[in-house]
Protein backbone atom coordinates (compact mmCIF):
# COMPACT_ATOMS: atom_id res chain seq x y z
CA UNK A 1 46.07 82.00 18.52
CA UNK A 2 49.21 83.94 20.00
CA UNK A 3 47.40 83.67 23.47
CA UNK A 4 46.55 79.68 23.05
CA UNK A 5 49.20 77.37 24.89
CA UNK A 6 51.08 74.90 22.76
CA UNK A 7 50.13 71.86 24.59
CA UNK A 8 46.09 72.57 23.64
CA UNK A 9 47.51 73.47 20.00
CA UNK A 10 49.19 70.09 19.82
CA UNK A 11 45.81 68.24 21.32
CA UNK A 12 43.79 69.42 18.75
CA UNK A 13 46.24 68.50 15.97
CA UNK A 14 46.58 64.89 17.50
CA UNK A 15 42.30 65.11 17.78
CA UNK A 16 42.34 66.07 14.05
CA UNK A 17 44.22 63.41 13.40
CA UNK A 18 42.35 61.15 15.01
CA UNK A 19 39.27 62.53 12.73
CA UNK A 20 40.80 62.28 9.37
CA UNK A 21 41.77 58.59 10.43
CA UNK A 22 38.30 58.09 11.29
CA UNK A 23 37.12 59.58 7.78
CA UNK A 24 39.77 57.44 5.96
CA UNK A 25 39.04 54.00 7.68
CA UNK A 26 35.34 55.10 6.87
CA UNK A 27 35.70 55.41 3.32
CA UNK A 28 37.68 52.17 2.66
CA UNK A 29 35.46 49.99 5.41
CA UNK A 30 32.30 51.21 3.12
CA UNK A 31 34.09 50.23 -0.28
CA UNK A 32 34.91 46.93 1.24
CA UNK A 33 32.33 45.76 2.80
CA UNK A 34 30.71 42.24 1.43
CA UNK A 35 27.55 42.94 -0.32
CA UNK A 36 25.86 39.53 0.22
CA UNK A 37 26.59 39.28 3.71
CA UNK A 38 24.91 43.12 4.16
CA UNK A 39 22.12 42.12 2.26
CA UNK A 40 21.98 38.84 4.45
CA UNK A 41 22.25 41.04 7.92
CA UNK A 42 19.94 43.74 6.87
CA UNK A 43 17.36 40.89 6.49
CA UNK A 44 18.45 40.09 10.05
CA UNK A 45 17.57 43.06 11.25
CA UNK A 46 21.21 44.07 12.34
CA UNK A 47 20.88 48.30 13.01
CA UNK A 48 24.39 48.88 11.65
CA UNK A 49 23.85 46.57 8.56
CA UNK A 50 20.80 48.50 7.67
CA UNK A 51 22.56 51.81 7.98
CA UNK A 52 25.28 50.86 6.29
CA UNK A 53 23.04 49.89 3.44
CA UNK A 54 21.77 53.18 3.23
CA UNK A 55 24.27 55.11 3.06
CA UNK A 56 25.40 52.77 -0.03
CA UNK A 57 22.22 53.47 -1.73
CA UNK A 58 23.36 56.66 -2.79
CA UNK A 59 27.55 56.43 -3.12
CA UNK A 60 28.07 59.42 -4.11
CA UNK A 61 26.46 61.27 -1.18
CA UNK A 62 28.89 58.84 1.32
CA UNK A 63 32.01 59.84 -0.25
CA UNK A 64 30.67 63.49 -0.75
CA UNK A 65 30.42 63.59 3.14
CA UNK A 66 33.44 61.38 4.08
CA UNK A 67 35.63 63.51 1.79
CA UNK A 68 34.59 66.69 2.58
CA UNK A 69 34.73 66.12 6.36
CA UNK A 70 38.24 64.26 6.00
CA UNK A 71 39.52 67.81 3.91
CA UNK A 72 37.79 70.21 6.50
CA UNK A 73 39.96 68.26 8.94
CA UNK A 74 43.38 68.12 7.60
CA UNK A 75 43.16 72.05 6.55
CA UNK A 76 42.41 72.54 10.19
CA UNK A 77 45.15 70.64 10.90
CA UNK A 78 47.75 72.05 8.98
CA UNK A 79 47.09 75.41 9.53
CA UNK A 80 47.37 74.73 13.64
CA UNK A 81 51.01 72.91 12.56
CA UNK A 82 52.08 75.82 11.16
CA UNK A 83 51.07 77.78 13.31
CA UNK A 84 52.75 76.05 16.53
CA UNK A 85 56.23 75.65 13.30
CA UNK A 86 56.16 79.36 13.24
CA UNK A 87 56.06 80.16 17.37
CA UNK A 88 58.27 77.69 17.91
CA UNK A 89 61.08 77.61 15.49
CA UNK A 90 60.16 81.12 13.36
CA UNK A 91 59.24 80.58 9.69
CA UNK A 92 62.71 78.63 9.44
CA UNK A 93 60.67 75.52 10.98
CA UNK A 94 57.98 75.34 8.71
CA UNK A 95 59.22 72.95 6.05
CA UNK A 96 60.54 70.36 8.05
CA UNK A 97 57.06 70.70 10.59
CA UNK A 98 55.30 69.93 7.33
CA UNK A 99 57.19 67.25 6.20
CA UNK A 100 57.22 65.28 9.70
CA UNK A 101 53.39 66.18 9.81
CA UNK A 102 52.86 64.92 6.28
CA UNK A 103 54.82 61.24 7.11
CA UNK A 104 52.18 61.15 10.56
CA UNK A 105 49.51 61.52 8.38
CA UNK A 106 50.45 59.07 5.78
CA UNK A 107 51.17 57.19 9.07
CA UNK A 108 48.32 57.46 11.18
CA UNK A 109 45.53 58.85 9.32
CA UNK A 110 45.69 56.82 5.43
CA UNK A 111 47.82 53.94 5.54
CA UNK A 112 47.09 52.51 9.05
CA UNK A 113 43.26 53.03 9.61
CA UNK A 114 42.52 51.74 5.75
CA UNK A 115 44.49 48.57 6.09
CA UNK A 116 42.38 47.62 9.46
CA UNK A 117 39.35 49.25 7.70
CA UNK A 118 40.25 46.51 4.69
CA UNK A 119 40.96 43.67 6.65
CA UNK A 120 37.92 44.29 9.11
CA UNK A 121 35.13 46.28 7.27
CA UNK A 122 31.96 45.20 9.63
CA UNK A 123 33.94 46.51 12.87
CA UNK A 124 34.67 49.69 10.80
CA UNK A 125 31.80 50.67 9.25
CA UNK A 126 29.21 49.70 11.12
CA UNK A 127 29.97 51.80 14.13
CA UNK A 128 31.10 54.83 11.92
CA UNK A 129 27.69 54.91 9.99
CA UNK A 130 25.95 55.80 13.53
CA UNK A 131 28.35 59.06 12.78
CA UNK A 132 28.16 59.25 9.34
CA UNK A 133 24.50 58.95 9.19
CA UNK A 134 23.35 62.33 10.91
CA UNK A 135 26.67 63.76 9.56
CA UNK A 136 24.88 63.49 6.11
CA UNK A 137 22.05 65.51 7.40
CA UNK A 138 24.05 68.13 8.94
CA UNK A 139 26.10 68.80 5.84
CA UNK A 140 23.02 67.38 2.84
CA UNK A 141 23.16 70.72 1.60
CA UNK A 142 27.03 71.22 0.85
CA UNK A 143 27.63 67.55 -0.11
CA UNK A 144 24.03 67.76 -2.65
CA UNK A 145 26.07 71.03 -4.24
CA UNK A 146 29.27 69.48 -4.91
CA UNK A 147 28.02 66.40 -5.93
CA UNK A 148 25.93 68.36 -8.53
CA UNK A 149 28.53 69.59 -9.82
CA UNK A 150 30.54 66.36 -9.51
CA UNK A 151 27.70 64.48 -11.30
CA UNK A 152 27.62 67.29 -14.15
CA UNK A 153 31.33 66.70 -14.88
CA UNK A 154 30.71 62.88 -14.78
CA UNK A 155 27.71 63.13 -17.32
CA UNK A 156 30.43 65.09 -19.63
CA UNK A 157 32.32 62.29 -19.33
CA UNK A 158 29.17 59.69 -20.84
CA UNK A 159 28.80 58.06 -17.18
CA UNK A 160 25.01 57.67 -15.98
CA UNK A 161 26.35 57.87 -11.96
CA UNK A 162 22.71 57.31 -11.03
CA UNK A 163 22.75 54.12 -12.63
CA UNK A 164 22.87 51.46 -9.68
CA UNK A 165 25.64 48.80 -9.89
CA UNK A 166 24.88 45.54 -11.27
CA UNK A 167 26.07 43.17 -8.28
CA UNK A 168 24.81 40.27 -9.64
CA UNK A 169 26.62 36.97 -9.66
CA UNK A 170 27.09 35.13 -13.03
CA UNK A 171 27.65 30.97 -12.51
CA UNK A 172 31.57 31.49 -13.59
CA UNK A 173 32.00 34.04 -10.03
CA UNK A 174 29.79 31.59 -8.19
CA UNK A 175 32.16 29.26 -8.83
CA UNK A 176 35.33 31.02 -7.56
CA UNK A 177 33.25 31.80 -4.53
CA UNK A 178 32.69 28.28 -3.69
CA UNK A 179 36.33 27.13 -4.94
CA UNK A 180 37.56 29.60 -1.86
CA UNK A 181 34.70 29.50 0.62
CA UNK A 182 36.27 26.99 2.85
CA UNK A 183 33.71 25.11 3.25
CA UNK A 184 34.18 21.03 3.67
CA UNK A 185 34.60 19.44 0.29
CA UNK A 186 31.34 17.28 -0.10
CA UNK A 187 29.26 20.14 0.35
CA UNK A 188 31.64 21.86 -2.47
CA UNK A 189 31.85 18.96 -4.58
CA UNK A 190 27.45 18.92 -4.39
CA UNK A 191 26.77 22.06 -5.05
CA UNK A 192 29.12 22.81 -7.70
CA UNK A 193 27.89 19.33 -9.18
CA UNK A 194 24.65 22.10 -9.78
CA UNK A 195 26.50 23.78 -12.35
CA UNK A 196 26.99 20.91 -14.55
CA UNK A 197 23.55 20.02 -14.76
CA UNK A 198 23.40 22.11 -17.74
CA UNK A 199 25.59 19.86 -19.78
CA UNK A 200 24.61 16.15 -18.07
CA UNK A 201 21.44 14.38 -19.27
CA UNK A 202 20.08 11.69 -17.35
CA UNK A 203 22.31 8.79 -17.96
CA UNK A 204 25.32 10.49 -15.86
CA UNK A 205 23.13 10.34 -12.78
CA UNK A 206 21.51 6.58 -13.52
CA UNK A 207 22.17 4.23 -11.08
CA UNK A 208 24.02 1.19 -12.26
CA UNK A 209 21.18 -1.63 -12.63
CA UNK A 210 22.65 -3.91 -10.33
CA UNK A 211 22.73 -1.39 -7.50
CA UNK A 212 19.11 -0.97 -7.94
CA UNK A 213 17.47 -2.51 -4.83
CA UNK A 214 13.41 -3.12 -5.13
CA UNK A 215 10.64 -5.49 -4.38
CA UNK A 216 9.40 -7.93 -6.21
CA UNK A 217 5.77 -8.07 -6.21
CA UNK A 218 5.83 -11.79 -6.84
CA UNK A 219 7.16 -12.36 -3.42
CA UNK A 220 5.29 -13.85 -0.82
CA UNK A 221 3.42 -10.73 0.96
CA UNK A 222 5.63 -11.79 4.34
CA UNK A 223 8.90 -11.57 2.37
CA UNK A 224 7.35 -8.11 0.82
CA UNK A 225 6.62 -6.83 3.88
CA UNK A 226 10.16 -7.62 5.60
CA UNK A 227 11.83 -6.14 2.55
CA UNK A 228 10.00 -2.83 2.85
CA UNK A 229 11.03 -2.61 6.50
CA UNK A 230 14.51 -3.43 5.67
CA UNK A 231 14.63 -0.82 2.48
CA UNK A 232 15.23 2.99 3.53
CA UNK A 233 14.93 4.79 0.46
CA UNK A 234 12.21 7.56 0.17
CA UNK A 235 11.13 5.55 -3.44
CA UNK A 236 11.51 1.78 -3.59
CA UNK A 237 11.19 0.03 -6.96
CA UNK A 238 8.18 -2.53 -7.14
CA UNK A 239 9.04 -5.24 -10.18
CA UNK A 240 7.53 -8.54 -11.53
CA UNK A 241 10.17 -10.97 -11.81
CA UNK A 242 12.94 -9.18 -13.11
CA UNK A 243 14.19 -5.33 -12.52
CA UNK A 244 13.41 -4.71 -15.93
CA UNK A 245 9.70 -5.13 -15.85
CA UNK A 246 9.12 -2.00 -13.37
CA UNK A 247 5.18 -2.13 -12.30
CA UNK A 248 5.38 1.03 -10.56
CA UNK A 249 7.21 2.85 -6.91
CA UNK A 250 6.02 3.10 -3.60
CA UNK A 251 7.01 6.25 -1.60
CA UNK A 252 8.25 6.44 2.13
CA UNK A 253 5.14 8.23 3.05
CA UNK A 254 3.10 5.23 0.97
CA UNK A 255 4.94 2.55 2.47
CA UNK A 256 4.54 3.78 6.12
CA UNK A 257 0.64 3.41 5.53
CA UNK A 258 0.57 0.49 4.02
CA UNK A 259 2.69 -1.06 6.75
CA UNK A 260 -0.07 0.82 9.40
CA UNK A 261 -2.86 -1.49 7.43
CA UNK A 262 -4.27 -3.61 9.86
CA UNK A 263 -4.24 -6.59 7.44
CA UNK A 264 -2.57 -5.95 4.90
CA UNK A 265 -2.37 -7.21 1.15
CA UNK A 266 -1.23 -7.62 -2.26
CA UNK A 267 -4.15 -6.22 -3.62
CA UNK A 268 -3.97 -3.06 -1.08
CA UNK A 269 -0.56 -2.87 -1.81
CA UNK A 270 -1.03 -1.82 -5.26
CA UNK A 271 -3.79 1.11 -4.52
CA UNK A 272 -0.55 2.80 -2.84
CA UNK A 273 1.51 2.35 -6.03
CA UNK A 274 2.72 5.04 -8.07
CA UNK A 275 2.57 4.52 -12.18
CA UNK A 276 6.51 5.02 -13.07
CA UNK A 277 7.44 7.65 -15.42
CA UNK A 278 9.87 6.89 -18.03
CA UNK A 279 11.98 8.87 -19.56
CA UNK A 280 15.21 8.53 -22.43
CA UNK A 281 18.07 8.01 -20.83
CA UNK A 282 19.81 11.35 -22.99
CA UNK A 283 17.24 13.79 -21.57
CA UNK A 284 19.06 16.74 -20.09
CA UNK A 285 18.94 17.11 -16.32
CA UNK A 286 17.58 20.92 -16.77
CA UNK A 287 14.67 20.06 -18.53
C-alpha cells in the first residue's frame, strides 16, 4: 500500500463511495416501490418491473445481498482512509480523517441517494436490479448462510419470515387511495359511490317518476315511432296510458330493429318487448 500513490488511494475511496450509495439508494428504491403499479408493469411486460418483482419475491435474499455488498464496501473504504490518515498526517490524523469521512458518508452515501431513491423508486430500482440480479448469483451462497442464520434467530423470535405479505387492499385503504389519487372529481365521486352500495337499497337510486320518460303504447304508431327516435336511453319504458301501468321495455339494440322493419307495427312492436321485472323498492343494491 506504501508503494500506491495517494491520488489512486483517494479514487478508490470516492469509487467506494459511489458503491455504498448505490447499495443504499438500492435498498430504499426496493422498499418503496408501489406494489400495484409493479404488478400492473410486470403484466406489461416492462424487463425492469419483472426483475424487480423477483427480487421481492424473496426479501430477505435482496437485503441479504444489498447489505452485505454495502458493508464489504464501506470496510474497504475505511481501511484505505486510514490508511492515506496515517501517511499523511501520522496516526495523529486518524480521528479527525474518520470523522470528516463518516459526515461524507452520511452525506453522500445514506442520506442523499435514499431521499432520491424515496422520492423516485422506478428510476432507482429498476436499473439497479440489472446489477443486483446476477449480484445475487455471484454471492447466493454467502447471502443463503447468513440469512439462515438470520431466519433461525427470527423463528426464535415467533416470526414465520417465509410467510408472504398480505398486500391486499381492504375497502377503508381503497378509499384513501381514491380520496388522494388526483383524479377529476366525477370519476371520484362514481366510484366511491361503489362503496356505498352496501348500505343503499334500491329506492336511493330510483328515478323520480316524473323524470321517467317512456312511450305510450296507446299512441298512434307515427307518434311511437318519432318518440323512439327522439329517446336515447339504452331501455325506454313502454306504458298504457299512464307511467304506472308499465307493459314492458324495449332495449337500444330492440329498438334499432324494430325501426329497420320494413313496415312496421304495433303488433311487431310488442314481439321486441321485454316483460319488466319488478322489484321492492327496499331491496339492497348488492343483492
Amino acid at each position: 500500500m506504501n508503494e500506491i500513490p495517494i491520488w489512486i488511494l483517494l479514487s478508490l475511496v470516492g469509487l467506494l463511495v459511489i458503491l455504498s450509495a448505490f447499495f443504499s439508494g438500492s435498498e430504499t428504491s426496493m422498499m418503496a416501490i408501489n406494489r400495484y403499479r409493479l404488478k400492473y408493469l410486470v403484466k406489461k411486460r416492462n424487463k425492469g418491473a419483472r426483475n424487480v418483482n423477483r427480487l421481492l419475491a424473496r426479501t430477505d435474499k435482496l437485503l441479504g445481498v444489498i447489505l452485505i455488498g454495502n458493508n464489504i464496501v464501506l470496510i474497504l473504504a475505511s481501511v484505505l482512509v486510514t490508511i492515506i490518515a496515517v501517511r499523511l498526517w501520522g496516526n495523529s490524523g486518524v480521528f479527525y480523517v474518520t470523522a470528516l469521512f463518516t459526515l461524507i458518508i452520511l452525506i453522500f452515501a445514506e442520506v442523499t441517494p435514499k431521499t432520491i431513491a424515496a422520492l423516485k423508486p422506478e428510476s432507482i430500482a429498476f436499473p439497479a436490479s440489472f446489477i443486483l440480479k446476477p449480484l445475487l448469483k455471484i454471492l447466493d451462497p454467502l447471502v443463503f448462510l447468513i440469512g439462515f442464520i438470520s431466519n433461525s434467530l427470527v423463528k426464535l423470535l415467533g416470526i414465520n419470515p417465509e410467510k408472504e405479505i398480505d398486500h391486499e387492499l381492504g375497502s377503508e385503504e381503497l378509499r384513501a387511495i381514491l380520496l388522494s389519487s388526483g383524479m377529476p372529481q366525477r370519476q371520484q365521486d362514481m366510484l366511491m359511490g361503489i362503496f356505498d352500495m352496501d348500505y343503499l337499497s334500491v329506492n336511493d337510486v330510483m328515478i323520480p317518476k316524473n323524470e321517467i320518460v317512456g312511450i305510450n303504447i296507446k299512441d298512434d304508431l307515427e307518434i311511437i315511432i318519432k318518440n323512439l327516435n327522439t329517446v336515447r336511453y339504452t331501455h325506454i319504458p313502454l306504458y298504457k296510458d299512464t307511467i304506472d301501468n308499465i307493459s314492458g321495455f324495449l332495449s337500444s339494440n330492440k329498438k334499432a330493429d324494430f325501426l329497420s322493419l320494413e313496415k312496421p307495427s304495433k303488433t311487431l312492436l310488442k314481439t321486441f318487448v321485454e316483460d319488466p321485472l319488478f322489484i321492492p323498492e327496499n331491496t339492497p343494491l348488492n343483492v
